[in-house]
N, C-alpha and C. Protein backbone atom coordinates (compact mmCIF):
# COMPACT_ATOMS: atom_id res chain seq x y z
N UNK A 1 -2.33 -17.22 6.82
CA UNK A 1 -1.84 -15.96 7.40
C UNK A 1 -0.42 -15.65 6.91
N UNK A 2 -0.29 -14.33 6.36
CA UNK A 2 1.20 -14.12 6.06
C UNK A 2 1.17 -12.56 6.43
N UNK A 3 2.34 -11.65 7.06
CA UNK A 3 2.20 -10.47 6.86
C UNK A 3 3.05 -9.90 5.77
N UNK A 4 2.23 -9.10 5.25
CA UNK A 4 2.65 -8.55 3.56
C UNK A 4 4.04 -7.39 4.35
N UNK A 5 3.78 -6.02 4.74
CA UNK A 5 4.65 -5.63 5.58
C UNK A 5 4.68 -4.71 6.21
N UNK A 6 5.72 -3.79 7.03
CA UNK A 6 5.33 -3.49 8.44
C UNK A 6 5.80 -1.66 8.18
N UNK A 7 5.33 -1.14 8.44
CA UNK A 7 5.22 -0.08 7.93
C UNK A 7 5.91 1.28 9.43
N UNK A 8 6.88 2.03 8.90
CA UNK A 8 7.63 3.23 9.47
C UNK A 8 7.50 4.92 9.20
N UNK A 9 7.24 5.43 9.82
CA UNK A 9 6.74 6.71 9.26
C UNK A 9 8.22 7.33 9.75
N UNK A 10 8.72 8.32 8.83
CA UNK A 10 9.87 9.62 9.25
C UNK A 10 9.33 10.75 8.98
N UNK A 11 10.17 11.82 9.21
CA UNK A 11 9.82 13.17 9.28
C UNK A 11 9.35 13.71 7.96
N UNK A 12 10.34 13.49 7.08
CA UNK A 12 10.31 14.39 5.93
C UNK A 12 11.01 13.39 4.41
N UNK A 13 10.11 14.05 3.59
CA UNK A 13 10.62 13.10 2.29
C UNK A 13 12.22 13.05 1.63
N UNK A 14 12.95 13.82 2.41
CA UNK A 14 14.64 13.88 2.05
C UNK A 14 14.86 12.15 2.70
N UNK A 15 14.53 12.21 4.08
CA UNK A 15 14.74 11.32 4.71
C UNK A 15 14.51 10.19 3.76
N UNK A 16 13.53 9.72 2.70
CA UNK A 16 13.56 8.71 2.24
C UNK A 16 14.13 8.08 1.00
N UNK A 17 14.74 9.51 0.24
CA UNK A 17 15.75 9.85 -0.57
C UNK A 17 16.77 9.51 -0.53
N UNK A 18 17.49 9.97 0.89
CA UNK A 18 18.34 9.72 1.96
C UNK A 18 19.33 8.18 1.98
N UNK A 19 17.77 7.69 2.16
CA UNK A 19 17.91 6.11 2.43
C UNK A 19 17.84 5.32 1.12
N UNK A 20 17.29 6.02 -0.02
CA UNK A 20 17.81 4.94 -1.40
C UNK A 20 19.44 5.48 -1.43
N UNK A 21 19.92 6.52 -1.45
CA UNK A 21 21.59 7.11 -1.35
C UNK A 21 22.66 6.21 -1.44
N UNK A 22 21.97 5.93 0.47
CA UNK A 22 22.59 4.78 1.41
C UNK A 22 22.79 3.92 0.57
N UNK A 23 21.34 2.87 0.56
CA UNK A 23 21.21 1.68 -0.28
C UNK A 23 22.24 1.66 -1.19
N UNK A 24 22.02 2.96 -2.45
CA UNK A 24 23.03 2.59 -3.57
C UNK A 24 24.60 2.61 -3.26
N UNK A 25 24.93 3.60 -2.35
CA UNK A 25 26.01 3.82 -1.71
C UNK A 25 26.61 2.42 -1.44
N UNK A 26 25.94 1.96 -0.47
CA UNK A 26 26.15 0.31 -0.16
C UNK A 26 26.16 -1.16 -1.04
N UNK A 27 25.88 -0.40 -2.45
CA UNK A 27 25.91 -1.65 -3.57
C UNK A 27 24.35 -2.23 -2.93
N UNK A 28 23.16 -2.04 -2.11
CA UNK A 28 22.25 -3.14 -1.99
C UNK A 28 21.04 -2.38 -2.39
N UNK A 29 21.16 -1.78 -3.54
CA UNK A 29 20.23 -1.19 -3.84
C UNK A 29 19.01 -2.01 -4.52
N UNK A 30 19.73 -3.09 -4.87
CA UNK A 30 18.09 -4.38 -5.33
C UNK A 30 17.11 -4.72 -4.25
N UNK A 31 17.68 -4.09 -3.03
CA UNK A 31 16.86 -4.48 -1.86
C UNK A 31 15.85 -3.32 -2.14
N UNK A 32 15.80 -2.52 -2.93
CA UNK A 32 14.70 -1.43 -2.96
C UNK A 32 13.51 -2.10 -4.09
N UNK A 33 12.75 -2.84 -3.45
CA UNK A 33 11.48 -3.61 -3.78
C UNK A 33 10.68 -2.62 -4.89
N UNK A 34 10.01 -1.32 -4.21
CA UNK A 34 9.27 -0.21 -4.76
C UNK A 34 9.67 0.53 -4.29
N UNK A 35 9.44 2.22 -5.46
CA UNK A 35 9.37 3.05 -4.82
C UNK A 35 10.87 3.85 -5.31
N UNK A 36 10.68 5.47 -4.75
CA UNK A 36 10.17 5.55 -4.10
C UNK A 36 8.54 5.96 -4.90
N UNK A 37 7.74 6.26 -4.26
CA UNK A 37 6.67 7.02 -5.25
C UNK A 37 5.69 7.57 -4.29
N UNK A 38 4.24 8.15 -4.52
CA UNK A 38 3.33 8.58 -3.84
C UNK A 38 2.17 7.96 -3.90
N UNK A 39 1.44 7.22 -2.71
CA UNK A 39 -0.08 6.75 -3.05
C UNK A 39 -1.03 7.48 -3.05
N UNK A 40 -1.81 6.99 -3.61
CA UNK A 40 -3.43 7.64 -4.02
C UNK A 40 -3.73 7.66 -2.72
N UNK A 41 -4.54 7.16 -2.21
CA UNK A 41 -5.58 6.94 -1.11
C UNK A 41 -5.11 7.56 0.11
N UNK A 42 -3.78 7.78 0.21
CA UNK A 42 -3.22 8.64 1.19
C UNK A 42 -2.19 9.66 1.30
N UNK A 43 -1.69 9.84 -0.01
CA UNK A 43 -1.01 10.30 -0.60
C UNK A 43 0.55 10.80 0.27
N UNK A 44 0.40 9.48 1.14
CA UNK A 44 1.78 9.13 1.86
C UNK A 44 3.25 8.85 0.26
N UNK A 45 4.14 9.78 0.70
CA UNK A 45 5.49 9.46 0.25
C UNK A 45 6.10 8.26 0.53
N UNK A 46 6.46 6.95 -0.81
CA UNK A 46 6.67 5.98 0.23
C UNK A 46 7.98 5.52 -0.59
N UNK A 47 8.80 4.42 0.53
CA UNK A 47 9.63 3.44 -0.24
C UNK A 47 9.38 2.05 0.47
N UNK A 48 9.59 1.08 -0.40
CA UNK A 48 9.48 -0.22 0.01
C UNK A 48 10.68 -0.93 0.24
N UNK A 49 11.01 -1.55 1.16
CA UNK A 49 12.86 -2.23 0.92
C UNK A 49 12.52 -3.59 1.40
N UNK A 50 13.20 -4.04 1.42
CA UNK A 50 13.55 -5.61 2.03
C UNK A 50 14.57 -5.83 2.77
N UNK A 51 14.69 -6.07 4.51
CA UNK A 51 15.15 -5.83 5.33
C UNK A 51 16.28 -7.34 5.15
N UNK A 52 17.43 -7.59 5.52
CA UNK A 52 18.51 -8.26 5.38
C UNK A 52 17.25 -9.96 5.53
N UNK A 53 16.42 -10.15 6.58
CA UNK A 53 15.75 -11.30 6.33
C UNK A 53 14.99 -11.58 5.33
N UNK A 54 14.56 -10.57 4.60
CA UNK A 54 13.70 -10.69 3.22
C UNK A 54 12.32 -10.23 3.39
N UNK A 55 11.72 -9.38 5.00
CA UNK A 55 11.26 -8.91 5.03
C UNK A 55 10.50 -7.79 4.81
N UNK A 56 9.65 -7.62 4.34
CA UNK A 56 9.18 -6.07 3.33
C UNK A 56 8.80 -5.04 4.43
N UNK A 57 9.33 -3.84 3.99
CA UNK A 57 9.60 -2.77 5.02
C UNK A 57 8.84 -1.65 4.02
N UNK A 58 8.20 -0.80 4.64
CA UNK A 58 7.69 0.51 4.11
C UNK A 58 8.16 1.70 5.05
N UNK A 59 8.70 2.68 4.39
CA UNK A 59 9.32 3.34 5.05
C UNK A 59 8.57 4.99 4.37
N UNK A 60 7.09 5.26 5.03
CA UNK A 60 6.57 6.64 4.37
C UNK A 60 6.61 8.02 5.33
N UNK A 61 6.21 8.97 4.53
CA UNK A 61 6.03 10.62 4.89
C UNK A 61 5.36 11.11 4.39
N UNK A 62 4.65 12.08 5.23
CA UNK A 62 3.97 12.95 4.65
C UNK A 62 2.16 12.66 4.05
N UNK A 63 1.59 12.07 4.46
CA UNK A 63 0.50 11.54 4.14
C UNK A 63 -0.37 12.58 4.82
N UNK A 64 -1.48 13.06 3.82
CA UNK A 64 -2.41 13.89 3.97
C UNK A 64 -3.51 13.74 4.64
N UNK A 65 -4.00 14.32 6.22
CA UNK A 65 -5.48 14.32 6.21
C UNK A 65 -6.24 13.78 5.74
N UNK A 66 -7.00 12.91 5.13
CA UNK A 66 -8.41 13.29 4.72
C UNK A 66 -9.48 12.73 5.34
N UNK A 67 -9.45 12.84 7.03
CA UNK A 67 -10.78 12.56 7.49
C UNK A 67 -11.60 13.50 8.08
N UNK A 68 -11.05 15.01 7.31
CA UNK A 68 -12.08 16.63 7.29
C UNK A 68 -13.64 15.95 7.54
N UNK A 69 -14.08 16.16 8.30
CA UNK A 69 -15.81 15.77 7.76
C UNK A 69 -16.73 16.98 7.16
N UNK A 70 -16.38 17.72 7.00
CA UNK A 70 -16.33 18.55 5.97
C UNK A 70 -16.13 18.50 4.18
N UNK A 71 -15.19 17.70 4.68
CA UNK A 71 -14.54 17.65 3.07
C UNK A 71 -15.46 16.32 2.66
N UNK A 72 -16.15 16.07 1.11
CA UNK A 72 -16.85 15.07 0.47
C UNK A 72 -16.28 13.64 0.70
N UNK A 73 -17.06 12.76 0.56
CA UNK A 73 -16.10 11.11 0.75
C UNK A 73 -15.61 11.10 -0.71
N UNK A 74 -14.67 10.84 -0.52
CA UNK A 74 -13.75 10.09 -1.80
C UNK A 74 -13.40 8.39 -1.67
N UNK A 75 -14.48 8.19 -2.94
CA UNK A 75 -14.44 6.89 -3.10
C UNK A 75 -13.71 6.27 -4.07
N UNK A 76 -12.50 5.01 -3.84
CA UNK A 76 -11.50 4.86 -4.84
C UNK A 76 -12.17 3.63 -5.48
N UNK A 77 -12.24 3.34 -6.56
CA UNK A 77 -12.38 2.03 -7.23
C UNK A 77 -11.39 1.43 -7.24
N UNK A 78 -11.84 -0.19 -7.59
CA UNK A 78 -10.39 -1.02 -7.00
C UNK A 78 -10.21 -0.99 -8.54
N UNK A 79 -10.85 -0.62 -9.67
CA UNK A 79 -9.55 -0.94 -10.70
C UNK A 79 -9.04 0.63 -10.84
N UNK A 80 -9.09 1.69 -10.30
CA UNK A 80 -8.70 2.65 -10.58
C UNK A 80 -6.93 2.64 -9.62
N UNK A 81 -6.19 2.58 -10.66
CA UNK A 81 -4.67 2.17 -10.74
C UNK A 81 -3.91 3.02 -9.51
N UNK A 82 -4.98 4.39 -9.63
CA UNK A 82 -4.07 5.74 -8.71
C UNK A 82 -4.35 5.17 -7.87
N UNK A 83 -4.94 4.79 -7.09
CA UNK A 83 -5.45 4.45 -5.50
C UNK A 83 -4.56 4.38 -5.11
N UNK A 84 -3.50 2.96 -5.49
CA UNK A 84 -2.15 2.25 -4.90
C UNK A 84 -1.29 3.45 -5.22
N UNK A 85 -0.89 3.74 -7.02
CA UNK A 85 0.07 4.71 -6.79
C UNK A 85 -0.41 5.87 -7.42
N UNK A 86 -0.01 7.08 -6.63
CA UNK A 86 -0.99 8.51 -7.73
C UNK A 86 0.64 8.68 -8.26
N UNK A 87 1.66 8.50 -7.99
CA UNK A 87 2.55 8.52 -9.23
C UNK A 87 3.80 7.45 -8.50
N UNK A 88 4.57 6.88 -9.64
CA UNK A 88 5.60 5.82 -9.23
C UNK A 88 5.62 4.75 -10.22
N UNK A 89 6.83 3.66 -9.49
CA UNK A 89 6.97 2.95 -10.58
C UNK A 89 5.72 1.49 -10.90
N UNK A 90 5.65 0.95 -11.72
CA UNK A 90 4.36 0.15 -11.74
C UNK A 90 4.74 -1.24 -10.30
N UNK A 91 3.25 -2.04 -9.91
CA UNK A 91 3.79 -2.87 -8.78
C UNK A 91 4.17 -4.03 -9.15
N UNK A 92 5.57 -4.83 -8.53
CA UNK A 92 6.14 -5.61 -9.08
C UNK A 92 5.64 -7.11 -8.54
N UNK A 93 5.94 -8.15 -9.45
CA UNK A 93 4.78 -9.25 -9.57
C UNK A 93 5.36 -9.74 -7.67
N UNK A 94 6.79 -9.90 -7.31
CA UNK A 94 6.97 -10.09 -5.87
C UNK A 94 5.94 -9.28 -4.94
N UNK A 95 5.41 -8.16 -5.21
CA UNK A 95 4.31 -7.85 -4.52
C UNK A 95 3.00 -8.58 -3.77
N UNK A 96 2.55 -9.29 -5.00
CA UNK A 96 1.72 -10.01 -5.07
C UNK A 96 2.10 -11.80 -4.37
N UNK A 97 3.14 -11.84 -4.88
CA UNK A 97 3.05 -13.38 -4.53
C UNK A 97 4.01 -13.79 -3.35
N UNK A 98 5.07 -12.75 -2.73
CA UNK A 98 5.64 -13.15 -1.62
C UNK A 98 5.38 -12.28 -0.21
N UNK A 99 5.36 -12.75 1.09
CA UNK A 99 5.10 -12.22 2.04
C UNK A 99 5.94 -12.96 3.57
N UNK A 100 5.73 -12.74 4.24
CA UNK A 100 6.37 -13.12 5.82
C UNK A 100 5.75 -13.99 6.28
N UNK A 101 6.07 -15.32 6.74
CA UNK A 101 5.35 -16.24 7.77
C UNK A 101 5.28 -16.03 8.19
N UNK A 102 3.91 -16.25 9.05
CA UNK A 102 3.35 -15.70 10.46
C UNK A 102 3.54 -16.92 11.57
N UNK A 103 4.28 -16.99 12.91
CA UNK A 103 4.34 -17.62 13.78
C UNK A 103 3.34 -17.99 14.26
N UNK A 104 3.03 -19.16 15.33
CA UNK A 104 2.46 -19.35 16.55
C UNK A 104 2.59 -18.96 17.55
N UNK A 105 2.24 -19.14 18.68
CA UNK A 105 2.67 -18.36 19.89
C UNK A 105 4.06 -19.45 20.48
N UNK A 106 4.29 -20.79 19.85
CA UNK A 106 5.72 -21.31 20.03
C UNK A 106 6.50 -21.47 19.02
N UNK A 107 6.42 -20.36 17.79
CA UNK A 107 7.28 -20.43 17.30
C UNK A 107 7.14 -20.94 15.75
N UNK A 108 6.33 -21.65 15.69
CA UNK A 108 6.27 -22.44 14.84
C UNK A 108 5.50 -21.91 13.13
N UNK A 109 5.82 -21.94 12.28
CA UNK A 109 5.21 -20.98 11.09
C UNK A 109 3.78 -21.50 10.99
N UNK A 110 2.64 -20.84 10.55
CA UNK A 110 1.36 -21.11 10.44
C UNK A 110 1.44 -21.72 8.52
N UNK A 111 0.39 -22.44 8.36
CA UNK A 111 -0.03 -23.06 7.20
C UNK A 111 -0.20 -21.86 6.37
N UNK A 112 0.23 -21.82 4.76
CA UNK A 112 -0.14 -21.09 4.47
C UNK A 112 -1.17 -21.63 3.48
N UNK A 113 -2.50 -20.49 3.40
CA UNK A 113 -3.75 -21.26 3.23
C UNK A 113 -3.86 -20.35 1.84
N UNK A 114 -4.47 -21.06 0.69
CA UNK A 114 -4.46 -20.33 -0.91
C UNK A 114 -5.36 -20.08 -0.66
N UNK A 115 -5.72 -18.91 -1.30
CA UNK A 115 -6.99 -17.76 -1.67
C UNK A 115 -7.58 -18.22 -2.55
N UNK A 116 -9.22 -17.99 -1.87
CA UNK A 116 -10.63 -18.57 -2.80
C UNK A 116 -10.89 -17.68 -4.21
N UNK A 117 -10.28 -16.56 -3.79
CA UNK A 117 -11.18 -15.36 -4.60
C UNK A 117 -10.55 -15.22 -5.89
N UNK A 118 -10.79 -14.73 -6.84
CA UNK A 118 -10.05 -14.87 -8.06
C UNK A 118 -9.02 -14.15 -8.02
N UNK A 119 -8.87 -12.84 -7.88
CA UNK A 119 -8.01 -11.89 -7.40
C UNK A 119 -8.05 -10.73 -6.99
N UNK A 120 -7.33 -9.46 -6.68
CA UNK A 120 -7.95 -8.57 -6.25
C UNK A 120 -8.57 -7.49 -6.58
N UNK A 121 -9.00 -7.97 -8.36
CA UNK A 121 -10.03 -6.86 -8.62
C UNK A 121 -11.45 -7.88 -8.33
N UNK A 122 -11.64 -7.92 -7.87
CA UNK A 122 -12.99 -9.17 -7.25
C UNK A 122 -13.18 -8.83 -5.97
N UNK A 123 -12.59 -7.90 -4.97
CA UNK A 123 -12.80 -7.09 -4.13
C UNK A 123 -13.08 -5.78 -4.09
N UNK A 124 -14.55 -5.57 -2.78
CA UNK A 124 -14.80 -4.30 -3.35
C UNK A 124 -14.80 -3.63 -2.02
N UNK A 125 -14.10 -4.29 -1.17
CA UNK A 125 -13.94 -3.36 -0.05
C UNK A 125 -13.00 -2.21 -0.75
N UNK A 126 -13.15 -0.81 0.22
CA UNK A 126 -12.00 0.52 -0.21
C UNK A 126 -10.57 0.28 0.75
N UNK A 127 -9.69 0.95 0.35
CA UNK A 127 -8.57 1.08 1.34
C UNK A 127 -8.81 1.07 2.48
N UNK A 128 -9.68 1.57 2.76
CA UNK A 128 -10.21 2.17 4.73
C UNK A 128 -10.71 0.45 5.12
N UNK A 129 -11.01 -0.55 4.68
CA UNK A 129 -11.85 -1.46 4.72
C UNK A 129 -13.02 -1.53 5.19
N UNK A 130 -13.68 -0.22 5.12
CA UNK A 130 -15.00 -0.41 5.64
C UNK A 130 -15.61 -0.11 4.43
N UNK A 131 -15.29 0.96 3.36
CA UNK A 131 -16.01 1.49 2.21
C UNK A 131 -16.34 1.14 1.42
N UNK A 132 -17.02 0.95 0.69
CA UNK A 132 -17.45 0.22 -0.60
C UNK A 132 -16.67 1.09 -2.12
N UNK A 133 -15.68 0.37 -2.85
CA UNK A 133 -15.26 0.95 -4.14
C UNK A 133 -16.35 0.77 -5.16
N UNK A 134 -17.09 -0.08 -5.68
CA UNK A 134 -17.98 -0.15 -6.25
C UNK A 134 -19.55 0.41 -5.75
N UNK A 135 -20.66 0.91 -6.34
CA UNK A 135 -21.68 1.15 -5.76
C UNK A 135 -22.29 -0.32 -5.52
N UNK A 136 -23.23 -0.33 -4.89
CA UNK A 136 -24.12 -1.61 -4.39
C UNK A 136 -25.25 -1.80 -5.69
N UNK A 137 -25.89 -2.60 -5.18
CA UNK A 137 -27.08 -3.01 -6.34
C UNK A 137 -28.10 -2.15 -5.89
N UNK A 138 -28.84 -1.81 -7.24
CA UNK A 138 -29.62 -0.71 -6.79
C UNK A 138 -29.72 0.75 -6.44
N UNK A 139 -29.97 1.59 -5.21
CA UNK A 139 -30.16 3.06 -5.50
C UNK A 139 -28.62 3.36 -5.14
N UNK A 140 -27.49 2.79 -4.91
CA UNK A 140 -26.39 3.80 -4.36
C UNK A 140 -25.49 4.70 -4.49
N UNK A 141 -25.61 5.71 -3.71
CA UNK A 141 -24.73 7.23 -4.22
C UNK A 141 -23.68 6.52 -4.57
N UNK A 142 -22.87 7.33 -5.93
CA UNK A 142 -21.59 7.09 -6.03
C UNK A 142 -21.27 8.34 -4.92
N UNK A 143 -19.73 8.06 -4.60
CA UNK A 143 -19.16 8.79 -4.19
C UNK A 143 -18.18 9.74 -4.80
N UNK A 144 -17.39 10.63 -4.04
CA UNK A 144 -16.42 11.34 -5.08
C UNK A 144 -14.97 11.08 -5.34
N UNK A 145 -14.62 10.95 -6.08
CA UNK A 145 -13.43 10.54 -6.33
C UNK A 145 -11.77 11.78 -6.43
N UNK A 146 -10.86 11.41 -5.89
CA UNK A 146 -10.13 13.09 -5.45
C UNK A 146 -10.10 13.97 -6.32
N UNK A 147 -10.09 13.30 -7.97
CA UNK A 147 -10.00 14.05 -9.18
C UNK A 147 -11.28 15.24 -9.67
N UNK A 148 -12.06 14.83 -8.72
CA UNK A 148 -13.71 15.45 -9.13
C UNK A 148 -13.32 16.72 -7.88
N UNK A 149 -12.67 16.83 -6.84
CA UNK A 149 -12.49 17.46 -6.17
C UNK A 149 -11.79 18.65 -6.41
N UNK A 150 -11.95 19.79 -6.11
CA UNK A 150 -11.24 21.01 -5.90
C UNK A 150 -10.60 21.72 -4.93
């Protein structure tokens, strides 16, 4: 168990502008992990920082609707790159390999346990974690993807 990180929503995308300013203003601008940039899958405005403990902070705006039931499913593939970012800077390898110990209920840090799976294009859950990014074996609809959309 580790938590990757903890996520803040503000009003408006100045606000997160705002706050790289600060950062550089303050000389601690290496604390700006990612970002800022826009994701695919939700097309939330985001920045990533690292809070004085080394904690990873997301700080987004503005993230779009899309559970219209009206509107077609949009299905992201996990190697399709936009998902994570539909524009920004590429994700940095600390992404992947550092995160937050997770406590016990006294305190104490939990084991951290290595991953079976090869990595995470070997997953085919979608962002939502219920969806399937890949089709199944056999008859299954693809879905639509936002770019096919109008």
């Amino acid at each position: 168990p580790r938590m990757h990180h903890v996520a803040f929503a503000t009003h408006e995308k100045h606000n997160i502008i705002q706050i790289c300013d600060k950062m550089g203003a303050l000389r601690i601008s290496d604390r700006i992990e990612r970002g800022p940039g826009r994701h695919g899958v939700s097309n939330a405005f985001y920045l990533y920082i690292l809070d004085p403990d080394g904690h990873r902070v997301e700080i987004y705006t503005q993230d779009y609707y899309t559970g219209d039931p009206d509107n077609p499913t949009i299905t992201w593939d996990v190697h399709d790159n936009q998902r994570r970012d539909w524009w920004g800077n590429p994700v940095v390898p600390s992404w992947y390999t550092e995160a937050s110990l997770v406590l016990d209920l006294d305190g104490n840090p939990q084991p951290v346990i290595e991953r079976t799976d090869a990595s995470e294009m070997a997953v085919t859950v979608g962002a939502d974690g219920f969806s399937y990014t890949r089709p199944a074996e056999g008859n299954a609809a693809e879905g639509f993807k936002l770019g096919v959309q109008v």
